[in-house]
N, C-alpha and C. Protein backbone atom coordinates (compact mmCIF):
# COMPACT_ATOMS: atom_id res chain seq x y z
N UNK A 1 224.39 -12.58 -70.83
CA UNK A 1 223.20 -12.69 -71.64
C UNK A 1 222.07 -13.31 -70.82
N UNK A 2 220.80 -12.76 -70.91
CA UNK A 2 219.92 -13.23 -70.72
C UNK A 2 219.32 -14.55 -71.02
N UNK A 3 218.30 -15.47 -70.43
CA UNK A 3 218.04 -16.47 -70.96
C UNK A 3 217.19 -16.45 -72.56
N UNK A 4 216.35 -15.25 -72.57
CA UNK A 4 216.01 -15.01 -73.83
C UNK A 4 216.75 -14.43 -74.51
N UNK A 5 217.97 -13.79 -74.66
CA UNK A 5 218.69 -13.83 -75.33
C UNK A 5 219.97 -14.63 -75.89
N UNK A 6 219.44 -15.56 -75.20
CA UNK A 6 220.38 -16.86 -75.69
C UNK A 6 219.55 -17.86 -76.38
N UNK A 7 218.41 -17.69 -76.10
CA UNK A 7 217.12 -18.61 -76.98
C UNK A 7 217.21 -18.30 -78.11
N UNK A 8 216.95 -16.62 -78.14
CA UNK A 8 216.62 -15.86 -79.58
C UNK A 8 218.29 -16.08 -80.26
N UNK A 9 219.47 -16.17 -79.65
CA UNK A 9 220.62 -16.03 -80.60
C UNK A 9 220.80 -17.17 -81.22
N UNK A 10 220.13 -18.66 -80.67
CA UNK A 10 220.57 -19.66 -80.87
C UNK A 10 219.45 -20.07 -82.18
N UNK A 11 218.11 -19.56 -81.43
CA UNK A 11 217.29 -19.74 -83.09
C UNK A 11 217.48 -18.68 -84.06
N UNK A 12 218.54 -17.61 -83.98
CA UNK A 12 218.81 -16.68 -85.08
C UNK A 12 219.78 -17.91 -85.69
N UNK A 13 220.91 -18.52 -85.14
CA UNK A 13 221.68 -19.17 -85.71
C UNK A 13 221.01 -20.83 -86.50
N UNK A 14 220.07 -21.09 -85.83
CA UNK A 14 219.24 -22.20 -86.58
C UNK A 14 218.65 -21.81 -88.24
N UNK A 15 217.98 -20.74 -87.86
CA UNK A 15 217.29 -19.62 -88.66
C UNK A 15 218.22 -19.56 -90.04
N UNK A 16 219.30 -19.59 -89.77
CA UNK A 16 220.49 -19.27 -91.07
C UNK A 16 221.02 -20.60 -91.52
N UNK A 17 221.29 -21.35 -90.82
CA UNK A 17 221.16 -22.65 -91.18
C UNK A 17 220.13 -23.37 -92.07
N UNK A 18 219.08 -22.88 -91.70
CA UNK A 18 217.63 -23.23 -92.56
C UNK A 18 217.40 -24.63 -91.84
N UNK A 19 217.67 -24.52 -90.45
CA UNK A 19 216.74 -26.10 -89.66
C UNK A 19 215.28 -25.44 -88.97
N UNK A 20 215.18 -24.08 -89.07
CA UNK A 20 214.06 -24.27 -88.47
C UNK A 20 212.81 -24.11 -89.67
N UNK A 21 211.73 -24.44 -89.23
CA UNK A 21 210.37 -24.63 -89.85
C UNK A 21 210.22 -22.83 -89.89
N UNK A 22 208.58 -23.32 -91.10
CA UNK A 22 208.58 -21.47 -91.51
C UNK A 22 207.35 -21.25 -90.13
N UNK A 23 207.11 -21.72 -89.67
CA UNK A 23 206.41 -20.97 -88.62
C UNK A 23 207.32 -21.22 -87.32
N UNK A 24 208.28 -21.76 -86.79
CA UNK A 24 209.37 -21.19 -86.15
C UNK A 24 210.35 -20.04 -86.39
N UNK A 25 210.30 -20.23 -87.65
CA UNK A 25 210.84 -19.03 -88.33
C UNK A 25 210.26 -17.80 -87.80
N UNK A 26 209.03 -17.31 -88.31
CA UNK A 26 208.04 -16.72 -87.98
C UNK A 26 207.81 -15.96 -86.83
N UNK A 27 208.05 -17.24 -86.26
CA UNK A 27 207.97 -16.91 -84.18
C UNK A 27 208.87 -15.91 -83.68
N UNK A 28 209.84 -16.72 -84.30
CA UNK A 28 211.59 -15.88 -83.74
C UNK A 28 211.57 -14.94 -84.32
N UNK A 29 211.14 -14.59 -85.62
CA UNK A 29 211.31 -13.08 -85.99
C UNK A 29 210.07 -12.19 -85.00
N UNK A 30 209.62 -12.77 -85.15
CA UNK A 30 208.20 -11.78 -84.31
C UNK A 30 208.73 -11.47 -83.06
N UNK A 31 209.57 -12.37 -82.43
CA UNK A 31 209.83 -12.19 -80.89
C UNK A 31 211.30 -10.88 -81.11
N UNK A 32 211.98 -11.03 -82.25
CA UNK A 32 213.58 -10.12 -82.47
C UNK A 32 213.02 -8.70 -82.82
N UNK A 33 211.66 -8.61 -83.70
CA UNK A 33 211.83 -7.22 -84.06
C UNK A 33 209.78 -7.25 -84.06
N UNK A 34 209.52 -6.03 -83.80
CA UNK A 34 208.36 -5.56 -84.16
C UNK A 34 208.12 -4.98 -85.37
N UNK A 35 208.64 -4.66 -85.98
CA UNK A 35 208.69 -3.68 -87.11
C UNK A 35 207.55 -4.78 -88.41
N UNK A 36 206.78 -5.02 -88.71
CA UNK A 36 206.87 -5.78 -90.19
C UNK A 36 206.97 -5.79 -91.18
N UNK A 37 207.42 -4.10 -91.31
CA UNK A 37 208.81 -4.43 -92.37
C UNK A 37 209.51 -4.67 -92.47
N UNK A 38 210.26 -4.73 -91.27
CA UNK A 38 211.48 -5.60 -91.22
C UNK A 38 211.02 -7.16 -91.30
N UNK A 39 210.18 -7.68 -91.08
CA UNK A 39 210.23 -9.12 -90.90
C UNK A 39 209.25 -9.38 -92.84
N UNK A 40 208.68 -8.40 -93.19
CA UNK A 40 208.15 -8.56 -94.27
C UNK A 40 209.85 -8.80 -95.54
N UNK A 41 210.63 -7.80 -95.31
CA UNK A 41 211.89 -7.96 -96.02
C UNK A 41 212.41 -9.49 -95.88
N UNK A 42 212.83 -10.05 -94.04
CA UNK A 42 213.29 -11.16 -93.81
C UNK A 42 212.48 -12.18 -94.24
N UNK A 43 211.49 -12.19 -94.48
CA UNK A 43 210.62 -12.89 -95.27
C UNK A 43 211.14 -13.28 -96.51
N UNK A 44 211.13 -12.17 -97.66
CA UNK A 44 211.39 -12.05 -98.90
C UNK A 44 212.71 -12.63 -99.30
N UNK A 45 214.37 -12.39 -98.00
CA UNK A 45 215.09 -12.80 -98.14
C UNK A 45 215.41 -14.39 -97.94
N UNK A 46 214.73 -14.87 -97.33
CA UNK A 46 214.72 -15.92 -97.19
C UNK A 46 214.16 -17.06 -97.74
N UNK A 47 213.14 -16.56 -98.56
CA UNK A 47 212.05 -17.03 -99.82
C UNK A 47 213.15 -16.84 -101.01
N UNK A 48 213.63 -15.75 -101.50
CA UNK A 48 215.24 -15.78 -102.77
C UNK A 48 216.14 -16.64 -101.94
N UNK A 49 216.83 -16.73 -101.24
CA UNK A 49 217.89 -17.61 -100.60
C UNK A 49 217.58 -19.08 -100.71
N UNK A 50 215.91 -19.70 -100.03
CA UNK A 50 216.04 -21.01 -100.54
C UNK A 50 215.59 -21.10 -102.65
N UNK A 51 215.08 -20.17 -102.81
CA UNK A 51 214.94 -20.04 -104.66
C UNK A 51 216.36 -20.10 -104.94
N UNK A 52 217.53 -19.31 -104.35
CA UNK A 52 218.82 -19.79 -105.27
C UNK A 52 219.28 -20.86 -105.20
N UNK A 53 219.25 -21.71 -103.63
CA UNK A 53 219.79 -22.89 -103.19
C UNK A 53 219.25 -23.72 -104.26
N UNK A 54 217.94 -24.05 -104.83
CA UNK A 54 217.57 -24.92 -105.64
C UNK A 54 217.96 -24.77 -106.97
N UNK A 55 218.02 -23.84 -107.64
CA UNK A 55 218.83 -23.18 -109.07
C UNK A 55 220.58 -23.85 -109.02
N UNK A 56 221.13 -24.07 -107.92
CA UNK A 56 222.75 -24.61 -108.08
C UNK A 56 222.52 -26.02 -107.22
């Protein structure tokens, strides 16, 4: 693995954890995919994911 791909795997794994900030967040998706629909979706999922965490 590359050194950026050990950056990007390690803040994908932060990322799921929920330690990183929403504009780290942000970053790392921008740097994994170009698409923004894809990052418009990862957005959305991650906005319901912390909405359920607070509901239980």
């Amino acid at each position: 693995m590359t050194e950026k791909e050990l950056r990007l795997t390690k803040g994908i794994h932060n990322l799921v954890r929920g330690t990183l900030t929403w504009e780290e967040s942000w970053k790392l998706l921008s740097e994994v995919v170009e698409s923004k629909e894809w990052i418009c979706f990862w957005e959305l999922e991650i906005l319901l994911f912390k909405y359920y965490n607070r509901l239980n």
